[in-house]
N, C-alpha and C. Protein backbone atom coordinates (compact mmCIF):
# COMPACT_ATOMS: atom_id res chain seq x y z
N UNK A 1 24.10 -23.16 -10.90
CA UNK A 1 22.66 -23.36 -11.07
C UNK A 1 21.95 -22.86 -9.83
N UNK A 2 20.48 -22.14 -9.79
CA UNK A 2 20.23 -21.79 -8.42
C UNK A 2 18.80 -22.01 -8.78
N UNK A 3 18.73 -23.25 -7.72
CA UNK A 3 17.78 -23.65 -8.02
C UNK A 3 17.33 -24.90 -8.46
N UNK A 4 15.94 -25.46 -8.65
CA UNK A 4 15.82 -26.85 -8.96
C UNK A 4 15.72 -26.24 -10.60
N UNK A 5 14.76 -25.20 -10.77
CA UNK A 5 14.22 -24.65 -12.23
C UNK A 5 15.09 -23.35 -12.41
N UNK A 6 15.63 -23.44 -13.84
CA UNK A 6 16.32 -22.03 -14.95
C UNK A 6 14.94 -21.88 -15.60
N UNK A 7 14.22 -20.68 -15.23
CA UNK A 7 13.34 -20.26 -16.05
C UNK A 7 13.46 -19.37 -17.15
N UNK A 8 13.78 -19.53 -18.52
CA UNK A 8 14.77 -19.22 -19.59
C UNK A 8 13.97 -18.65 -20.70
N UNK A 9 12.50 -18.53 -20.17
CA UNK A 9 11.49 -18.20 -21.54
C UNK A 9 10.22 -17.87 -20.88
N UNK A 10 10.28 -16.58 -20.15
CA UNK A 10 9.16 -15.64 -19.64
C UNK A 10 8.89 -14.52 -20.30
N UNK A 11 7.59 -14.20 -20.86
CA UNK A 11 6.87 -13.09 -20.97
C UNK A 11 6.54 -12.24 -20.37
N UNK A 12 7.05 -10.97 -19.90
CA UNK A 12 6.62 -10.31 -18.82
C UNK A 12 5.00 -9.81 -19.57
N UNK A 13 4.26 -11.32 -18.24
CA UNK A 13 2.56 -10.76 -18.13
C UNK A 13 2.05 -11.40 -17.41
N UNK A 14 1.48 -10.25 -16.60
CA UNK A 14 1.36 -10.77 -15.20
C UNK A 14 0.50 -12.32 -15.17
N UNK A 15 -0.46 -12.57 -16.08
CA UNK A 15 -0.77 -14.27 -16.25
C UNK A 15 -0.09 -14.85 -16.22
N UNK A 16 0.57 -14.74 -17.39
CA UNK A 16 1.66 -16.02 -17.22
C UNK A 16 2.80 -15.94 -16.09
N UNK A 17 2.81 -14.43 -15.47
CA UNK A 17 3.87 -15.42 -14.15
C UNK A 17 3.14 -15.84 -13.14
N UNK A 18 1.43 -15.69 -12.86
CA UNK A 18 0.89 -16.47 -11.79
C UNK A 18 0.83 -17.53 -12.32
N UNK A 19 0.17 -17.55 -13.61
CA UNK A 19 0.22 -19.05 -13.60
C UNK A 19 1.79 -20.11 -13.23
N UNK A 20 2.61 -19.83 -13.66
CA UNK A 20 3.89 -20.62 -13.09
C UNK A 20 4.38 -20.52 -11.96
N UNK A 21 3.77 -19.60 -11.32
CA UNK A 21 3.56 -19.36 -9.74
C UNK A 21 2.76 -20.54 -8.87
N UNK A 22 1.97 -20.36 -9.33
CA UNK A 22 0.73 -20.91 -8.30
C UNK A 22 0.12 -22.09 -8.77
N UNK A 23 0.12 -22.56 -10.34
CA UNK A 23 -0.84 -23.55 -10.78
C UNK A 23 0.25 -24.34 -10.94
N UNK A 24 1.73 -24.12 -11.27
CA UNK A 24 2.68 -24.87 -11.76
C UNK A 24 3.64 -25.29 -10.51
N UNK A 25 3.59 -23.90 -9.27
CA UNK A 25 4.58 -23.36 -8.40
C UNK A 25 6.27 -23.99 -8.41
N UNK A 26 6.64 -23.73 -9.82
CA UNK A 26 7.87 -23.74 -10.20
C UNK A 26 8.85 -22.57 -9.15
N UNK A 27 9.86 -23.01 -8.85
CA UNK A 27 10.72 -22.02 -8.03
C UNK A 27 11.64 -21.45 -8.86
N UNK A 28 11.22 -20.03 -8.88
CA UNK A 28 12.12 -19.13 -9.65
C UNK A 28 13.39 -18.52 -8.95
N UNK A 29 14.19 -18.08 -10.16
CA UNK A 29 15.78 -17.26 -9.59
C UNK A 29 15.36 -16.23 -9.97
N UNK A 30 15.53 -15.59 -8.83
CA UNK A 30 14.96 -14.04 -9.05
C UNK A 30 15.78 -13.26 -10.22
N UNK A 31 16.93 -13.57 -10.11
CA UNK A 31 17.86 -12.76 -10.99
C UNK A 31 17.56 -12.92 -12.26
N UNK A 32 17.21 -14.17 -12.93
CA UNK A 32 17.06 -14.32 -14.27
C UNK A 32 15.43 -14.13 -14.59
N UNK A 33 14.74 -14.23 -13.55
CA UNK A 33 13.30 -13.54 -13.51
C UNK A 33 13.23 -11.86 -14.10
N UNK A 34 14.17 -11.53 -12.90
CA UNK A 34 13.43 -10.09 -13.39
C UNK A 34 14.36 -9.50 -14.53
N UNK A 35 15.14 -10.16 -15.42
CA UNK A 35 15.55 -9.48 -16.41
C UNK A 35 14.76 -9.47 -17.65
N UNK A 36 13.73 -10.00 -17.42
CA UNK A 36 12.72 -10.33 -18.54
C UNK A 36 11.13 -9.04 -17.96
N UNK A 37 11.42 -8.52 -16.80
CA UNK A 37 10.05 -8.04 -15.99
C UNK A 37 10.70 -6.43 -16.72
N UNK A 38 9.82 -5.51 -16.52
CA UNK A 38 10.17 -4.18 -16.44
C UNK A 38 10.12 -3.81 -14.95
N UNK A 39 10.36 -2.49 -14.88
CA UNK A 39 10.09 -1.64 -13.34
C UNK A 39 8.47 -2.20 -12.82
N UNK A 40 8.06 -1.79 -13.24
CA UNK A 40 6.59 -1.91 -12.91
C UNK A 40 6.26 -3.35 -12.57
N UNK A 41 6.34 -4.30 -13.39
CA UNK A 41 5.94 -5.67 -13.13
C UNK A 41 6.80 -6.02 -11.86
N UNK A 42 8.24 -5.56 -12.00
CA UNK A 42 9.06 -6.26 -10.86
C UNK A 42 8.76 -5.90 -9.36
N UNK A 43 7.71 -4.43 -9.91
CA UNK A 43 7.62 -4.24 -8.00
C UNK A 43 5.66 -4.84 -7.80
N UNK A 44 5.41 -4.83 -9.28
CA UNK A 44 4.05 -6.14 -8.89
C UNK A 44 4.34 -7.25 -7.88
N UNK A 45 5.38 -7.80 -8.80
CA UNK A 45 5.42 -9.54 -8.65
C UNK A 45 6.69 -9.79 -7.04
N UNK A 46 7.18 -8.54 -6.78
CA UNK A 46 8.13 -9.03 -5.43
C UNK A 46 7.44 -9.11 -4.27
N UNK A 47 6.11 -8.83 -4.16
CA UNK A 47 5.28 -9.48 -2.75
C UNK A 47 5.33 -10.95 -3.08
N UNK A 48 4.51 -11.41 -4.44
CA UNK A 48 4.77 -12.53 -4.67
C UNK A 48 6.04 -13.53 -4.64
N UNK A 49 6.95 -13.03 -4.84
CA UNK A 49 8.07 -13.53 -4.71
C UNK A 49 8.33 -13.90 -3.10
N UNK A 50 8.52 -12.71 -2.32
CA UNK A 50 8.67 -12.82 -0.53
C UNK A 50 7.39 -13.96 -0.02
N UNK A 51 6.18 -13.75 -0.83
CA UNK A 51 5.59 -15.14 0.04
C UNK A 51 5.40 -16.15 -0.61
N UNK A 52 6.10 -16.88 -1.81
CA UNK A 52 6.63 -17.92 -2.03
C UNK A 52 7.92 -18.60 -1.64
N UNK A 53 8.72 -17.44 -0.48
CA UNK A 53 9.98 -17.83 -0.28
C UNK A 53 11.43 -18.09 -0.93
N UNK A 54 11.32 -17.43 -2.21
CA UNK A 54 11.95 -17.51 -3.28
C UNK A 54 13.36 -17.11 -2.66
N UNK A 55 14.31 -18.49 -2.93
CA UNK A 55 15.46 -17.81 -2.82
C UNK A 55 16.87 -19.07 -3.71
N UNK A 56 17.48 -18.23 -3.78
CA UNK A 56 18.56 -18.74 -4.96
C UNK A 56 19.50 -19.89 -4.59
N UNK A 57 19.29 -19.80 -3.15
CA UNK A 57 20.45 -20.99 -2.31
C UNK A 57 19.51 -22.43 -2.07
N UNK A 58 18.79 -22.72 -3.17
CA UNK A 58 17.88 -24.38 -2.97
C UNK A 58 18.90 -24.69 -3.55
């Protein structure tokens, strides 16, 4: 498990991952994150990722 949250049912759009970002600030696994993102979204959302501190060893 990595992590407190398995986020198992994302839409890649960019709303809905701020919102579970920031209004919810659920801690995501990057790995099972970006298999749901395309190219494009994943190099959106990895600033976001680096300054939420996101990392797999919580």
């Amino acid at each position: 498990m990595y992590g407190n949250f398995i986020i198992t049912d994302i839409r890649p759009s960019k709303n809905t991952i701020n919102i579970l970002l920031i209004q919810l600030g659920w801690i995501f696994c990057r790995r099972h994150l970006y298999i749901y993102l395309t190219k494009k979204e994943e190099k959106r959302l990895t600033p976001l990722l680096k300054l939420s501190n996101i990392s797999v060893n919580t």
